[in-house]
C-alpha atoms as a PDB file:
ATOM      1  CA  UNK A   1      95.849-132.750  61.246  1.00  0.00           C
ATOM      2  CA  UNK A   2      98.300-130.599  58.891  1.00  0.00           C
ATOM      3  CA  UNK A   3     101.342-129.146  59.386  1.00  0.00           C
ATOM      4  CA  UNK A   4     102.034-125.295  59.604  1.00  0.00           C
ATOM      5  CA  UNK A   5     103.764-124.425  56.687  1.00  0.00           C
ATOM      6  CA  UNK A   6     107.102-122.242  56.351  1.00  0.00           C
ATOM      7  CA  UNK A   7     107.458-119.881  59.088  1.00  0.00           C
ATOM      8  CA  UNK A   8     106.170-115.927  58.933  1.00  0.00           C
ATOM      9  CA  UNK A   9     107.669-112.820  60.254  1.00  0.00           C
ATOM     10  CA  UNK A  10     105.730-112.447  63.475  1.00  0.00           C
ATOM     11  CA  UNK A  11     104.740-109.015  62.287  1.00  0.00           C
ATOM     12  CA  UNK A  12     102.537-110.369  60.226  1.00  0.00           C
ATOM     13  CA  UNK A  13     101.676-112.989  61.970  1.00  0.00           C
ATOM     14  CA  UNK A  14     100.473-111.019  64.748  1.00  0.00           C
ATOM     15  CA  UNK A  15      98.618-108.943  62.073  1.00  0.00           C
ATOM     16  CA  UNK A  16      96.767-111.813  60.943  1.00  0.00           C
ATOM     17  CA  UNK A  17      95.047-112.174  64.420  1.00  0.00           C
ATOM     18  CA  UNK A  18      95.012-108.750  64.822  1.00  0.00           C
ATOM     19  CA  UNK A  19      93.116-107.656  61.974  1.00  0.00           C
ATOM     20  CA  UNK A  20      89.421-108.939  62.310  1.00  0.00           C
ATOM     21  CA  UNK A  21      89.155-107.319  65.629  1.00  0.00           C
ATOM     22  CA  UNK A  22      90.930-104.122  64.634  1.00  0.00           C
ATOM     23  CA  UNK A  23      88.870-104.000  61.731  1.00  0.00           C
ATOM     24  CA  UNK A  24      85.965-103.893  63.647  1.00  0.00           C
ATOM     25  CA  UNK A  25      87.344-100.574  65.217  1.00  0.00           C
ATOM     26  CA  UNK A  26      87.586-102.832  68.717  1.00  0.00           C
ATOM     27  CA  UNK A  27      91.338-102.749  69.654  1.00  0.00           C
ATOM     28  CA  UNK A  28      94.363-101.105  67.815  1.00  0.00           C
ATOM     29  CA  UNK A  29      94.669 -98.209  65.736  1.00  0.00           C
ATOM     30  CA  UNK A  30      92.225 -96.857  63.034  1.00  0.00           C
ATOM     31  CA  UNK A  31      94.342 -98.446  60.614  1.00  0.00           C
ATOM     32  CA  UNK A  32      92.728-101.452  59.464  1.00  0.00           C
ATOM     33  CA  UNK A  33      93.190-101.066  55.578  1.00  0.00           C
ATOM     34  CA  UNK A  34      97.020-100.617  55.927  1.00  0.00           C
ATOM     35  CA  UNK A  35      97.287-103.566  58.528  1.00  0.00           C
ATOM     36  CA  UNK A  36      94.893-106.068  56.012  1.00  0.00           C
ATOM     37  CA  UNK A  37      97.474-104.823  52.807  1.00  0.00           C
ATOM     38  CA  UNK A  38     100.712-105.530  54.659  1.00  0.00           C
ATOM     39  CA  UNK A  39      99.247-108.570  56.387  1.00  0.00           C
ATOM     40  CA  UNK A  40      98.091-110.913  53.534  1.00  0.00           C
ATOM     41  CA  UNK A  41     101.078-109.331  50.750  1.00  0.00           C
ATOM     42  CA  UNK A  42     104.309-109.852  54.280  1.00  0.00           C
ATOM     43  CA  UNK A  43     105.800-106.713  53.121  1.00  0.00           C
ATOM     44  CA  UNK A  44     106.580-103.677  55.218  1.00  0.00           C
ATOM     45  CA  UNK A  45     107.523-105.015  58.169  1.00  0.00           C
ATOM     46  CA  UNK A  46     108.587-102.139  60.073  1.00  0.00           C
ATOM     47  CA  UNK A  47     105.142-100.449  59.481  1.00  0.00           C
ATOM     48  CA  UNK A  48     104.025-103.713  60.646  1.00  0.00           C
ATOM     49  CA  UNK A  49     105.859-103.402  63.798  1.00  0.00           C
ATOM     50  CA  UNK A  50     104.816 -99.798  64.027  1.00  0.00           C
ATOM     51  CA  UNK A  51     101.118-100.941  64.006  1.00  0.00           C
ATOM     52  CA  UNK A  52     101.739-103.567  66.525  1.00  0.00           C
ATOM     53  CA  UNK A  53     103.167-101.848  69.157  1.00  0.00           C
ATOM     54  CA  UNK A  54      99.833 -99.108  69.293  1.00  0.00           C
ATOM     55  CA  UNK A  55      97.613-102.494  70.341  1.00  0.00           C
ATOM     56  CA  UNK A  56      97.320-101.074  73.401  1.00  0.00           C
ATOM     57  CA  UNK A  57      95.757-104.994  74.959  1.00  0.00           C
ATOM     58  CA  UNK A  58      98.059-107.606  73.365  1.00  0.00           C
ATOM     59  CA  UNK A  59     101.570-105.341  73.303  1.00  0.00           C
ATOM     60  CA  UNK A  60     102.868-105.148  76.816  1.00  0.00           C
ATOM     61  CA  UNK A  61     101.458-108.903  76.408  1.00  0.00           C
ATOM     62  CA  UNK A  62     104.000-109.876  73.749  1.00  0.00           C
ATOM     63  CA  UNK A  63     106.802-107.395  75.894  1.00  0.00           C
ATOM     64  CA  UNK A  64     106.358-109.350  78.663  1.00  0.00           C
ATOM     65  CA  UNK A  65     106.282-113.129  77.377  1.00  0.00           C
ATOM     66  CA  UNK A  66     109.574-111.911  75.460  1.00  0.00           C
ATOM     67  CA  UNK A  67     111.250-110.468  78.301  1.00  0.00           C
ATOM     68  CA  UNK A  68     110.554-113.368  80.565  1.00  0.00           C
ATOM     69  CA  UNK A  69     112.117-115.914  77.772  1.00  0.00           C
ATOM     70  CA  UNK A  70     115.542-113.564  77.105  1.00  0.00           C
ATOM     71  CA  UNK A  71     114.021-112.766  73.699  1.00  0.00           C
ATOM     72  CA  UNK A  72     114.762-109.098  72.775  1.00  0.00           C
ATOM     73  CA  UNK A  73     112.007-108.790  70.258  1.00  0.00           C
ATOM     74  CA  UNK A  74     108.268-108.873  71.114  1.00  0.00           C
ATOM     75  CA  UNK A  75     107.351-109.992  67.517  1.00  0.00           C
ATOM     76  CA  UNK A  76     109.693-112.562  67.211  1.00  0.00           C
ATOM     77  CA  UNK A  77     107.794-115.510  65.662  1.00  0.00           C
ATOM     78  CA  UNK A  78     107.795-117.469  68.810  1.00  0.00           C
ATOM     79  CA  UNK A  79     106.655-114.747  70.863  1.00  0.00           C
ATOM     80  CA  UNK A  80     103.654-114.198  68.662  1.00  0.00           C
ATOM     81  CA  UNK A  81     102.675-117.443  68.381  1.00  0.00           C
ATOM     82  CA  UNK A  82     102.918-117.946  72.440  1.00  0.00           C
ATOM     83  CA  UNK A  83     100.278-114.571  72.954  1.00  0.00           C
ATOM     84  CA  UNK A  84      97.804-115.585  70.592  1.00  0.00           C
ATOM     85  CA  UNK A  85      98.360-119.576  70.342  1.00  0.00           C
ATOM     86  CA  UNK A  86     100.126-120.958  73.130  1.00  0.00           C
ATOM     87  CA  UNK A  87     103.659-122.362  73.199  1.00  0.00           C
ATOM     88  CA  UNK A  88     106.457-123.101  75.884  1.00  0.00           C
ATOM     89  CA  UNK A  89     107.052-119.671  76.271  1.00  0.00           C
ATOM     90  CA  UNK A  90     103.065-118.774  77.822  1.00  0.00           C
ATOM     91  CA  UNK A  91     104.286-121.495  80.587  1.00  0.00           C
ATOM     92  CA  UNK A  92     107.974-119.498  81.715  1.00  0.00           C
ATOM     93  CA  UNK A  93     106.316-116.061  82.478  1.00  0.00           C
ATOM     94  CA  UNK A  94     105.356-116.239  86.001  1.00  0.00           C
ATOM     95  CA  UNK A  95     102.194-116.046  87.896  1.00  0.00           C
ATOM     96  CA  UNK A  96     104.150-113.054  89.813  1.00  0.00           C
ATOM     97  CA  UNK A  97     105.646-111.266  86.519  1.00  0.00           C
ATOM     98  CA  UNK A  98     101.697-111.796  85.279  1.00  0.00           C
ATOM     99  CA  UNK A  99      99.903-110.133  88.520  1.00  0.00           C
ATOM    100  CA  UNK A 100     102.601-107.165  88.724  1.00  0.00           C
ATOM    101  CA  UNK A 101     101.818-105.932  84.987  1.00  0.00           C
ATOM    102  CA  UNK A 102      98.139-106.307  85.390  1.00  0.00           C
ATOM    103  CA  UNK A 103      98.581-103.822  88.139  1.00  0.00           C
ATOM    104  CA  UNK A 104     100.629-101.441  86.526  1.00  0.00           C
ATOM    105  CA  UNK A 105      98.162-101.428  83.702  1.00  0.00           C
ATOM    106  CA  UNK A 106      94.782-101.920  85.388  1.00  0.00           C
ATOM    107  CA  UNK A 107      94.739-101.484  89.184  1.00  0.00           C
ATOM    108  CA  UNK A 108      93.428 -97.668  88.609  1.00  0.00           C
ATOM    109  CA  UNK A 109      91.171 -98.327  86.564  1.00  0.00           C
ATOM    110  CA  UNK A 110      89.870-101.466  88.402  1.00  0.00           C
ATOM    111  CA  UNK A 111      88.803-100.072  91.549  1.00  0.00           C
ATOM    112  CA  UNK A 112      87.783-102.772  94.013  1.00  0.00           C
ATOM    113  CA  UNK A 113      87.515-104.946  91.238  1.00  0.00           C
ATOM    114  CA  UNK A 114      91.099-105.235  91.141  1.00  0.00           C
ATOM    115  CA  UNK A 115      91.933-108.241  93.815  1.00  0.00           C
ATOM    116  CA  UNK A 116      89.542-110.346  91.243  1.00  0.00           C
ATOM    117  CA  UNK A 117      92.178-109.380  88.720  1.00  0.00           C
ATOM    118  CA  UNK A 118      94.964-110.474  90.039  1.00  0.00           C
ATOM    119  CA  UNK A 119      93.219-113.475  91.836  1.00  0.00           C
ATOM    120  CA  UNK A 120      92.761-114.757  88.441  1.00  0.00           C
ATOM    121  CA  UNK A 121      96.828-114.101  87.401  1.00  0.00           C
ATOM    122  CA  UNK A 122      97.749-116.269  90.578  1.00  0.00           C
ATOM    123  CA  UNK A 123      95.399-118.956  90.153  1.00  0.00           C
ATOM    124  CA  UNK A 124      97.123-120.629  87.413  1.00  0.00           C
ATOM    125  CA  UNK A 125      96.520-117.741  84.729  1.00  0.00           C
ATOM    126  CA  UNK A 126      98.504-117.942  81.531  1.00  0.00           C
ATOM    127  CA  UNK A 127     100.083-115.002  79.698  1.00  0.00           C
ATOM    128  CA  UNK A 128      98.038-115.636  76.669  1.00  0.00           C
ATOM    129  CA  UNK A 129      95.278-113.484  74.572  1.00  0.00           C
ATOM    130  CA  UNK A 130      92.724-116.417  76.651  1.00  0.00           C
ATOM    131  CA  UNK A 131      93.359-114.503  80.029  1.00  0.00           C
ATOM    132  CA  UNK A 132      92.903-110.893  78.612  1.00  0.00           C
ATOM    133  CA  UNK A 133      89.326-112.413  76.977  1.00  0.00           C
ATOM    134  CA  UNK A 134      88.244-113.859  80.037  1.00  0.00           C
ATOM    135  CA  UNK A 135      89.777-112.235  83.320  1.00  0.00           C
ATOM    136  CA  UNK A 136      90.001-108.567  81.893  1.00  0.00           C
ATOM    137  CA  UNK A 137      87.121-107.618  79.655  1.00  0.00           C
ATOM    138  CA  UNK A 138      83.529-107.333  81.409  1.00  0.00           C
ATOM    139  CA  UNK A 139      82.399-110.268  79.773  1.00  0.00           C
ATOM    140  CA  UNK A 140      82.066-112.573  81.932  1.00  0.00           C
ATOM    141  CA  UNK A 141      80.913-110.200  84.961  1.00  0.00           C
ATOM    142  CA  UNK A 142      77.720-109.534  82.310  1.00  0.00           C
ATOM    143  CA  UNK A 143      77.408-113.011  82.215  1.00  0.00           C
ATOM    144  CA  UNK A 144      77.542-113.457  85.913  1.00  0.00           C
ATOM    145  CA  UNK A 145      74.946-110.277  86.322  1.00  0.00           C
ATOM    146  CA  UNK A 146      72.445-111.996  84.225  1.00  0.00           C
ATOM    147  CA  UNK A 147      73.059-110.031  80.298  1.00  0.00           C
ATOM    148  CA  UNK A 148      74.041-112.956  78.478  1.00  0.00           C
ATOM    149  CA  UNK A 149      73.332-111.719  74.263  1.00  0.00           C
ATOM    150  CA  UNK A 150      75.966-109.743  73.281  1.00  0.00           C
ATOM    151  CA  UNK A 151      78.443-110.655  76.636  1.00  0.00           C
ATOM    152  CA  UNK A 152      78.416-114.365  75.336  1.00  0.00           C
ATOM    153  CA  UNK A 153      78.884-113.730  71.694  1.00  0.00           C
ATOM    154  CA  UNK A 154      81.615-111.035  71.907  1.00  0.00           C
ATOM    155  CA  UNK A 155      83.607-113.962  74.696  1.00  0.00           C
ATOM    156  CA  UNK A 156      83.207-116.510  72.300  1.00  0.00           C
ATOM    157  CA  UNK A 157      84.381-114.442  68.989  1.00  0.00           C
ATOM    158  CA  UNK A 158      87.142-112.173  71.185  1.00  0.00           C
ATOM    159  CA  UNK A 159      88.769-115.434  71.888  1.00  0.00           C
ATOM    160  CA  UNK A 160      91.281-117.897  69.429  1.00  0.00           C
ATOM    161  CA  UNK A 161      89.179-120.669  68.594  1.00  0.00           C
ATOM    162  CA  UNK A 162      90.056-123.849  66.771  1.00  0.00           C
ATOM    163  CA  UNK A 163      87.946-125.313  64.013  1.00  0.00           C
ATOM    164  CA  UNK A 164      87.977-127.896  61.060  1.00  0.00           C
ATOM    165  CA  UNK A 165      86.993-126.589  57.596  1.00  0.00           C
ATOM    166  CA  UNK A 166      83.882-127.804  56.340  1.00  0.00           C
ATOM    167  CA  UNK A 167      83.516-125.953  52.998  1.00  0.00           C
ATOM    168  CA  UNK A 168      84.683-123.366  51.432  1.00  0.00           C
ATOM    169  CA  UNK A 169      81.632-120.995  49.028  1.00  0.00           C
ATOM    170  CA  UNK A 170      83.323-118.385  47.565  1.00  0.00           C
ATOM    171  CA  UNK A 171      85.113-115.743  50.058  1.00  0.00           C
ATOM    172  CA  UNK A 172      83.200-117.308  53.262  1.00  0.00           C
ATOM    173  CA  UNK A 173      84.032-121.160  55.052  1.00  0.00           C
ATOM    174  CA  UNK A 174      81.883-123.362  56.734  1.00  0.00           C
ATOM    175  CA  UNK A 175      83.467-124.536  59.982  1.00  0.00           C
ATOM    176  CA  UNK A 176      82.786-126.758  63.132  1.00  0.00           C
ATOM    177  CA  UNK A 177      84.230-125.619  66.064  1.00  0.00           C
ATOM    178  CA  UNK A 178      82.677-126.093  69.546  1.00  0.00           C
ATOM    179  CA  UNK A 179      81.272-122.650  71.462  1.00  0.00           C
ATOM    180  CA  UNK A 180      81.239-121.416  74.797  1.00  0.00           C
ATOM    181  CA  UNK A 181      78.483-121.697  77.058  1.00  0.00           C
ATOM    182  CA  UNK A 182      77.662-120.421  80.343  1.00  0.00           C
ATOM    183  CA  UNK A 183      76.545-122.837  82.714  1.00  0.00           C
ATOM    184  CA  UNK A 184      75.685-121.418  86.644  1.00  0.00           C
ATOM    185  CA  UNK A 185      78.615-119.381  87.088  1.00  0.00           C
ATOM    186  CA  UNK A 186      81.203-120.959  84.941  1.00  0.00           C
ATOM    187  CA  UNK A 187      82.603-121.288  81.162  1.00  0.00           C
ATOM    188  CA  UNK A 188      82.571-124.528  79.260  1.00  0.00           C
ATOM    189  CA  UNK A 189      82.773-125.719  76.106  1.00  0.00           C
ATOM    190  CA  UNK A 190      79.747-126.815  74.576  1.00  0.00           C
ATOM    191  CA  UNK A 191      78.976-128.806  71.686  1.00  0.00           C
ATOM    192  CA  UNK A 192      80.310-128.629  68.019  1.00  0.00           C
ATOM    193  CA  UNK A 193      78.818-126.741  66.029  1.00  0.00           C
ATOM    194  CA  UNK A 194      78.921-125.200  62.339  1.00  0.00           C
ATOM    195  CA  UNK A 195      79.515-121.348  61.539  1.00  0.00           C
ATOM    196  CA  UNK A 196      79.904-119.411  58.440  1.00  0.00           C
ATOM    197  CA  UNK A 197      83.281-117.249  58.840  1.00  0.00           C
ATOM    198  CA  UNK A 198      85.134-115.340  56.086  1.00  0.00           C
ATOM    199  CA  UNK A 199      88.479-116.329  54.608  1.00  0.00           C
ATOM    200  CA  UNK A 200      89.041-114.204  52.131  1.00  0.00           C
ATOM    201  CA  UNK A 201      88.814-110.183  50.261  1.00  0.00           C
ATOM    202  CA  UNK A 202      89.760-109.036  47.174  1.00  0.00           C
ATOM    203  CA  UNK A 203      91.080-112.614  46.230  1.00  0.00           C
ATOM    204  CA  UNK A 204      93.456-112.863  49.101  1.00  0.00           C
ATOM    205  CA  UNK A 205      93.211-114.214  52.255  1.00  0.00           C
ATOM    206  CA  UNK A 206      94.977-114.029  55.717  1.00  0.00           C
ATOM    207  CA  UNK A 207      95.499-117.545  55.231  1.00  0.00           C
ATOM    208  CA  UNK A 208      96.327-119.175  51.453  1.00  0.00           C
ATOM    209  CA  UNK A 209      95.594-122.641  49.903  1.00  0.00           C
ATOM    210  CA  UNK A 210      92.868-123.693  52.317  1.00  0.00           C
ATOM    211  CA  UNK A 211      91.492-127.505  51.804  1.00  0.00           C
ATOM    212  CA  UNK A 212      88.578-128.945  53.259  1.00  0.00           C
ATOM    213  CA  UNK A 213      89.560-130.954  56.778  1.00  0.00           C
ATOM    214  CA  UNK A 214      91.928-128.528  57.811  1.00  0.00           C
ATOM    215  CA  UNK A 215      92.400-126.886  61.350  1.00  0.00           C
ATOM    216  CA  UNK A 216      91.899-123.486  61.670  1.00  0.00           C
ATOM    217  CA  UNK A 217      92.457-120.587  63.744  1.00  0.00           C
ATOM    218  CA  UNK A 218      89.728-118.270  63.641  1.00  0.00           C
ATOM    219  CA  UNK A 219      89.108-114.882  65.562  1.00  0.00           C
ATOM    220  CA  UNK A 220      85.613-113.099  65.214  1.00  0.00           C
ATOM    221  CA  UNK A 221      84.100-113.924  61.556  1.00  0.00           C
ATOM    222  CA  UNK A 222      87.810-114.322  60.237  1.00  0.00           C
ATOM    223  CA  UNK A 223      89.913-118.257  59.969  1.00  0.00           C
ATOM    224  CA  UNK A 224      93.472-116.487  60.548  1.00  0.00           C
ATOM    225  CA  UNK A 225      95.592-119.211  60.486  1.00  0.00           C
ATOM    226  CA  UNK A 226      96.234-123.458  59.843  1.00  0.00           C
ATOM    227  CA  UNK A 227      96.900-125.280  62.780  1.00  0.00           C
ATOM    228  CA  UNK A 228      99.496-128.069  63.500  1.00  0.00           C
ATOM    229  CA  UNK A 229      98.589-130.858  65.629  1.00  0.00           C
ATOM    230  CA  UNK A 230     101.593-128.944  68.329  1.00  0.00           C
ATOM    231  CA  UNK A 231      99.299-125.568  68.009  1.00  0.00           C
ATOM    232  CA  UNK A 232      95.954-127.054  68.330  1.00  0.00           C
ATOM    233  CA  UNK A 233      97.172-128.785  71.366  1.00  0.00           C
ATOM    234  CA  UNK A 234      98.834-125.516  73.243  1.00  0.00           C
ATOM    235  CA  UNK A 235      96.106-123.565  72.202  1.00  0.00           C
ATOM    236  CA  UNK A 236      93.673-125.964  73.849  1.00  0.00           C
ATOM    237  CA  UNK A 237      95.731-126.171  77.033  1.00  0.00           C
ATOM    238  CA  UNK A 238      96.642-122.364  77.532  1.00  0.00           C
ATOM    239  CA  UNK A 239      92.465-122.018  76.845  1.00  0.00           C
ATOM    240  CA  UNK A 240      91.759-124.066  79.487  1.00  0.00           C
ATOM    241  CA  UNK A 241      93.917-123.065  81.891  1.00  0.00           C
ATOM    242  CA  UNK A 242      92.257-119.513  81.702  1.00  0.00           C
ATOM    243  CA  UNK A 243      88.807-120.993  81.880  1.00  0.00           C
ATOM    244  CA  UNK A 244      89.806-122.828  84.726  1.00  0.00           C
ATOM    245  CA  UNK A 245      91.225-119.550  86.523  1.00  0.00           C
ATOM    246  CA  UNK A 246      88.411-117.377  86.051  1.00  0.00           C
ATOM    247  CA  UNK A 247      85.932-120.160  86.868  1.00  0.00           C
ATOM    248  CA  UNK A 248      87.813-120.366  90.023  1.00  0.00           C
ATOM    249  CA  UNK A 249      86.818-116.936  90.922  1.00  0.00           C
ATOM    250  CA  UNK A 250      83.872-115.901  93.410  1.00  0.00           C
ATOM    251  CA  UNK A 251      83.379-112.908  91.225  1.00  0.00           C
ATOM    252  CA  UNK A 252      84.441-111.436  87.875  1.00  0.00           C
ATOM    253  CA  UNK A 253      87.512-109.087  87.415  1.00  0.00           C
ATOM    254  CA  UNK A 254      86.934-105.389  85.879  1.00  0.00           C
ATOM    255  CA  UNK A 255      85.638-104.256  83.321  1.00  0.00           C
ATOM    256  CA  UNK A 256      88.232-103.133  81.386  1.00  0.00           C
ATOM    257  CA  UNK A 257      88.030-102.769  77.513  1.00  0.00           C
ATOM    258  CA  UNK A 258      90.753-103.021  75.170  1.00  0.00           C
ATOM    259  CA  UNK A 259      92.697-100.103  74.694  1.00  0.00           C
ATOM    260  CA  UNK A 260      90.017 -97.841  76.846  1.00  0.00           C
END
């Protein structure tokens, strides 16, 4: 498996995971053109930052994993990395510091969905974008209520998934990566398959020098990022450990949607 290359500014590395979702005017502000252009050229960080902080979902996310590891700044590279990836830092927040933000956030919005919500924080919930996929957005109570479709496809695409490039044919990749499926009541992972994602616009690309067998990040249609063995691993793990919280549940948190 390759190696990451030379560090990035966590600004943009937390635009390059943020962008296919805000360009798909689903979380963040209507900004998607200015976050692409100081995403793939790194310059402008403080706009960068500026952008970052209106993602109303992942922010108090990245406040809270820094504050909980004595880090003063939320886009510090590490902290970045730990929200969207997984790294030492998910495991030191605690399950407390977890359930007491999701109820400053959510708890009036939730209703009597809310002791779902924070059932999921204290059953081994990780602060990681995996928990706000699967215990806060309505997915997987649509699942649970019978509308599969859309529910399944926006779970699997919402979340960080790993893959292994295939091919490359012109600005798209061919990928395998394995899926979600929804089997009873629960999420698993099913079996590999092969999707057609984009990788790059315009002649640039979130992500440069791509070669056939590497691993890959990807988030909706976009590959975001190359993976090092250490990544693929702590993404795995934090993943899990969020499947295995909300599959613990006898019913779904709220439905809350990102930034409503």
């Amino acid at each position: 498996m390759n190696q990451r290359p030379a560090p990035v500014p966590g600004a943009v590395l937390f635009a390059r995971y943020a962008y296919p979702p805000n360009s798909l005017d689903l979380c963040g502000p209507s900004e998607s053109a200015g976050l692409w252009q100081a995403a793939v050229q790194g310059t402008d960080l403080d706009y960068l930052s500026h952008l970052a902080s209106q993602f109303e979902g992942a922010w108090p996310y990245l406040q809270m994993i820094a504050a909980a590891n004595g880090i003063d700044d939320p886009l510090d590279a590490r902290v970045v990395e730990s929200y969207w990836l997984g790294n030492e830092l998910s495991l030191r927040v605690p399950l407390t510091t977890l359930a007491r933000s999701l109820e400053e956030r959510f708890a009036w919005r939730a209703g009597r969905s809310w002791d779902a919500l924070v059932a999921a924080a204290v059953a081994g919930g990780v602060a990681h974008h995996s928990f706000h996929v699967f215990a806060v957005y309505p997915w997987l109570g649509l699942l649970r209520a019978g509308r599969e479709g859309p529910a399944m496809d926006v779970l699997d695409n919402c979340r960080i998934r790993p893959g292994r490039l295939v091919a490359l044919e012109g600005d798209q990749a061919l990928v395998s990566s394995r899926p979600l499926r929804f089997l009873g009541s629960r999420l698993e992972f099913g079996a590999t398959r092969t999707e057609l994602v984009r990788y790059r616009r315009d002649d640039h690309g979130l992500v440069d020098d791509l070669r056939v067998g590497d691993a890959v990040a990807l988030h909706w249609d976009w590959i975001c990022d190359r993976l090092s063995e250490g990544s693929a691993r702590w993404l795995d793990t934090c993943t899990r450990r969020n499947l295995q919280a909300v599959n613990s549940l006898t019913r779904p948190g709220p439905a809350v949607i990102c930034g409503a």
